[in-house]
Protein backbone atom coordinates (compact mmCIF):
# COMPACT_ATOMS: atom_id res chain seq x y z
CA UNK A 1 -13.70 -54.69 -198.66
CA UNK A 2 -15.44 -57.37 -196.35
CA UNK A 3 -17.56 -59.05 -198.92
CA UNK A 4 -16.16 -61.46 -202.21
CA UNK A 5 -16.04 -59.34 -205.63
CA UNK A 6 -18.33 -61.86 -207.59
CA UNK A 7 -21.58 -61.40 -205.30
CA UNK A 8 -20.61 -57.29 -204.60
CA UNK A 9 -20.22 -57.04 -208.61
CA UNK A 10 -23.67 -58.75 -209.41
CA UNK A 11 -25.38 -56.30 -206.84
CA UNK A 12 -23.58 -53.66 -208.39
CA UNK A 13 -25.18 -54.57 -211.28
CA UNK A 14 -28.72 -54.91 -210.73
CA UNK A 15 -28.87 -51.99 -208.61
CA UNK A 16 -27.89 -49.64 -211.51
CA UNK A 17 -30.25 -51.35 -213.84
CA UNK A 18 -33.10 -50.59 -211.04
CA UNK A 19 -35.40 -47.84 -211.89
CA UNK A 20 -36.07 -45.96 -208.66
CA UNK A 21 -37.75 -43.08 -210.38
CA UNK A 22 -41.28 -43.34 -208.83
CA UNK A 23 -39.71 -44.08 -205.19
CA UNK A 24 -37.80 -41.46 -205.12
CA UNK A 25 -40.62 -39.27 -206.54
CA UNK A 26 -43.25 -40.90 -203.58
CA UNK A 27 -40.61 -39.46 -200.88
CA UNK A 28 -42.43 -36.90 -198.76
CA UNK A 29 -40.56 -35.48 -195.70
CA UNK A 30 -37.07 -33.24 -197.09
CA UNK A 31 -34.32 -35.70 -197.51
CA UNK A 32 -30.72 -34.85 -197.22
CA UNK A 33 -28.68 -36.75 -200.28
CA UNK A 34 -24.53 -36.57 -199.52
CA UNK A 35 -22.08 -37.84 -201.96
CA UNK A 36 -18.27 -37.14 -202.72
CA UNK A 37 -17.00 -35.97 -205.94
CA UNK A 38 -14.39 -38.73 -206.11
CA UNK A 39 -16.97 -41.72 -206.05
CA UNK A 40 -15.47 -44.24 -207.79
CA UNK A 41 -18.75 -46.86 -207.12
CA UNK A 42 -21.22 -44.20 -207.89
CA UNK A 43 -20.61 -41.45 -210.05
CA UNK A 44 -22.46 -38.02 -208.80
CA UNK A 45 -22.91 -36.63 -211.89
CA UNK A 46 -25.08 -40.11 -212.67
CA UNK A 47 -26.56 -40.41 -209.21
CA UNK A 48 -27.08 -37.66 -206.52
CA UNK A 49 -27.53 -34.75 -208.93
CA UNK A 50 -30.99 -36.62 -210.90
CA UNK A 51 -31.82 -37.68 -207.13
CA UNK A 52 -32.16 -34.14 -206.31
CA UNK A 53 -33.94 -33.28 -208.99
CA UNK A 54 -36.41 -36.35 -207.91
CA UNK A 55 -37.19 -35.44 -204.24
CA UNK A 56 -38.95 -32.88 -203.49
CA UNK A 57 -37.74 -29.99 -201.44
CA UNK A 58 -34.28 -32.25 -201.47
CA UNK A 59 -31.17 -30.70 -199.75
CA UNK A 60 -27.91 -31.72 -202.12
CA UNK A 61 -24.02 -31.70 -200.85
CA UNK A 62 -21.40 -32.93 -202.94
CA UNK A 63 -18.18 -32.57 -201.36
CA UNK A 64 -15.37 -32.33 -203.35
CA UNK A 65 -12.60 -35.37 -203.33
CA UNK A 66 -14.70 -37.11 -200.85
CA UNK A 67 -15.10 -40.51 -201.61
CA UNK A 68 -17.73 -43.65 -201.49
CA UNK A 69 -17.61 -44.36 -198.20
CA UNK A 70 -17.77 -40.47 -197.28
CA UNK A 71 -19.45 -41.06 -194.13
CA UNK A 72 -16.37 -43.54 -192.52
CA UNK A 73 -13.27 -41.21 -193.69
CA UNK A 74 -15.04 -38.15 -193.19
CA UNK A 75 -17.55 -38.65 -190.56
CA UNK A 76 -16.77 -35.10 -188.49
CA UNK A 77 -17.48 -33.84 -191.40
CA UNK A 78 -20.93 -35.57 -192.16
CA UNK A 79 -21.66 -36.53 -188.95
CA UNK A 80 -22.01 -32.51 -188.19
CA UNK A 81 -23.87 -31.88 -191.76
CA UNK A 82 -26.54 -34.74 -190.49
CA UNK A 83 -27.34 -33.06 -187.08
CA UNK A 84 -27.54 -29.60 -188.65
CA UNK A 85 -29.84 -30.98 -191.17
CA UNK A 86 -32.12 -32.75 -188.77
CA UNK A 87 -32.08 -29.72 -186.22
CA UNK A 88 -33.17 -27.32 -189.12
């Protein structure tokens, strides 16, 4: 909400036309890949599920009607799900 809609709409853009099949493949230590349900920037179904599939040994959480920015209205939440994850 802090940036003008042209320039946030064109980087939008390119980044879903960026193929980031091989990086995410090249990823070596277990990531941790968090998204909300309700994403209304980036859809789940189109993002974090084929990430998962991409990274090896990859831990997935989708939490349901979280949305994009999961990690400001929610951060108990994921702010506790991070430390657990790091401390396994």
């Amino acid at each position: 909400m802090m940036g003008s809609p042209s320039p946030i709409t064109r980087a939008s853009r390119l980044f879903s036309k960026t193929d980031q099949t091989d990086d995410l493949k090249a990823i070596t230590v277990p990531p941790l890949v968090l998204q909300g349900d309700d994403d209304q920037v980036v859809l789940y179904k189109d993002a974090s599920l084929l990430q998962a599939k991409l990274l090896k040994h990859g831990t997935l959480k989708v939490y349901p009607v979280y949305p994009h920015g999961l990690m400001t209205t929610h951060a108990d939440v994921i702010n506790a799900e991070i430390l657990a994850f790091i401390r396994s």
